[in-house]
Protein backbone atom coordinates (compact mmCIF):
# COMPACT_ATOMS: atom_id res chain seq x y z
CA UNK A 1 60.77 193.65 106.69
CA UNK A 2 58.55 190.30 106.95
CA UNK A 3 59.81 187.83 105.66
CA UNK A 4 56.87 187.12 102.94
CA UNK A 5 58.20 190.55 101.34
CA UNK A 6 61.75 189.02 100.70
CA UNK A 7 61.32 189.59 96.41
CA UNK A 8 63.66 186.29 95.96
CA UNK A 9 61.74 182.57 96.74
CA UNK A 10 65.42 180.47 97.41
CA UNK A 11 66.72 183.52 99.41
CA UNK A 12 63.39 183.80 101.56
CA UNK A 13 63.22 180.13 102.04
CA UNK A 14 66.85 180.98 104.00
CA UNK A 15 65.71 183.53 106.03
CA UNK A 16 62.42 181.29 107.18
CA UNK A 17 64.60 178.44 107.92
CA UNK A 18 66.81 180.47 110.03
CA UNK A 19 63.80 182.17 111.47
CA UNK A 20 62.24 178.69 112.39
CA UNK A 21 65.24 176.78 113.36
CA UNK A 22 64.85 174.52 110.41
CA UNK A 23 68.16 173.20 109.73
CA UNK A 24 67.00 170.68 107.44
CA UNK A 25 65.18 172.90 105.28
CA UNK A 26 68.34 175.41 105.17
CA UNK A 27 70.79 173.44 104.27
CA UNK A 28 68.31 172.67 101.30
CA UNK A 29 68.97 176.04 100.10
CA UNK A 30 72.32 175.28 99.35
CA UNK A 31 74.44 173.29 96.76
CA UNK A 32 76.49 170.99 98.46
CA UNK A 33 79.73 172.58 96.82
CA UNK A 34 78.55 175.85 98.88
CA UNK A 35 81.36 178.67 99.08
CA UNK A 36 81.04 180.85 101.84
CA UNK A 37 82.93 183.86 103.20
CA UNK A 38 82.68 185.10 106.60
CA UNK A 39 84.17 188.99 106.50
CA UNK A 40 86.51 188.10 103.71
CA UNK A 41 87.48 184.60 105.19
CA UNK A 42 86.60 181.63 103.42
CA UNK A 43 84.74 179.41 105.98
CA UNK A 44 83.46 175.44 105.73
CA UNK A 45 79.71 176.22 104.95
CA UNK A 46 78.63 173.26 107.22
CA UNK A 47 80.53 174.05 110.35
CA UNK A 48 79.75 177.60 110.13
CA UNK A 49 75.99 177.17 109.70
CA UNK A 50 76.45 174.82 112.76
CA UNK A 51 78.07 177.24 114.88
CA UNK A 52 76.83 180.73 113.88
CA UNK A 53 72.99 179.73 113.13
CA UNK A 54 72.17 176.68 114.90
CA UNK A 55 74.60 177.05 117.66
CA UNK A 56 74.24 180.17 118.76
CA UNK A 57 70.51 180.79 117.42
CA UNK A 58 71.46 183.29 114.81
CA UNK A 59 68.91 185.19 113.60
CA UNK A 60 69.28 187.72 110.60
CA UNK A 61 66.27 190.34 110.63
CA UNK A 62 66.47 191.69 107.07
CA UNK A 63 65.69 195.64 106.75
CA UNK A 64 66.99 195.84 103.58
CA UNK A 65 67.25 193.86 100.28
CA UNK A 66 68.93 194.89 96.80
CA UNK A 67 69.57 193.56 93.34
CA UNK A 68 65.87 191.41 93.06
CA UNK A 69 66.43 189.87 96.84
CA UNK A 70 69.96 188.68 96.19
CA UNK A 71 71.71 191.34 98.89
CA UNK A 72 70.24 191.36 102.69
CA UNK A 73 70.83 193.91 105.12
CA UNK A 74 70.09 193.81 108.93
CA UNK A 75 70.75 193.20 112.19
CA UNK A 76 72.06 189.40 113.03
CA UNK A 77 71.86 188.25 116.75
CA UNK A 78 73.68 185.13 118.31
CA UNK A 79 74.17 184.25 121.45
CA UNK A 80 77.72 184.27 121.13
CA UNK A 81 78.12 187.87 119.03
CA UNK A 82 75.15 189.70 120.13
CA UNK A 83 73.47 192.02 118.09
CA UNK A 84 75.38 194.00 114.82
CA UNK A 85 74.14 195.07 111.68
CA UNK A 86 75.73 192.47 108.65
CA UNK A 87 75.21 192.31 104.50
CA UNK A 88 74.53 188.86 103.50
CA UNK A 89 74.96 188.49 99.47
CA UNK A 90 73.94 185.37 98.20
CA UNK A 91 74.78 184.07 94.34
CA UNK A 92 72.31 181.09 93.25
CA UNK A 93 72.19 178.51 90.43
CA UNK A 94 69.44 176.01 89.61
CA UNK A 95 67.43 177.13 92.74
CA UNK A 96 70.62 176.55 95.04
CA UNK A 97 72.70 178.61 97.01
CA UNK A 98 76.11 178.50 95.48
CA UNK A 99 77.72 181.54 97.15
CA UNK A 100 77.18 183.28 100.44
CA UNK A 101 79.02 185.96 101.62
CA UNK A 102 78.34 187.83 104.79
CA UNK A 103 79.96 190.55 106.27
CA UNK A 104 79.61 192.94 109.40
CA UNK A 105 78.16 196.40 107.86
């Protein structure tokens, strides 16, 4: 899936950050009050992002999207991890990010 099909603007504007190494404009996406999980396991938003996306160059490649472009589906490659397929739900308010959970599929 190209990222110019992703049906939600915020969540696509995540995924072409990520894509372009734009760590300015992702960390746009998101309220600064962020929660995140990582497989269950609350994580600090900033230090994650750090480590898993910019880091590591992780790269979600979205196959899949449900409920209007607020669930992703996909492989995600890092450096660190490799390649394995993950679910990424996000939960927005005002045009932020406000939730993110992401979990190995």
């Amino acid at each position: 899936m190209d990222d110019e099909d992703l049906t939600n603007p915020v969540v696509r504007g995540v995924i072409e950050a990520m894509h372009a190494g734009d760590q300015a404009a992702f960390l746009a996406a998101f309220a600064d009050d962020v929660e995140l999980t990582d497989d269950g396991t609350p994580q600090p938003f900033a230090e994650w992002a750090q480590r898993e996306i910019f880091d590591n160059h992780g790269r979600l490649e979205v196959t899949d999207e449900e409920e209007e472009g607020m669930h992703l589906a996909g492989p995600f490659h890092s450096d660190q991890w490799g390649t394995f397929l993950t679910v990424w739900k996000f939960q927005l308010h005002d045009a932020k990010v406000i939730r993110l959970d992401v979990s190995a599929a």
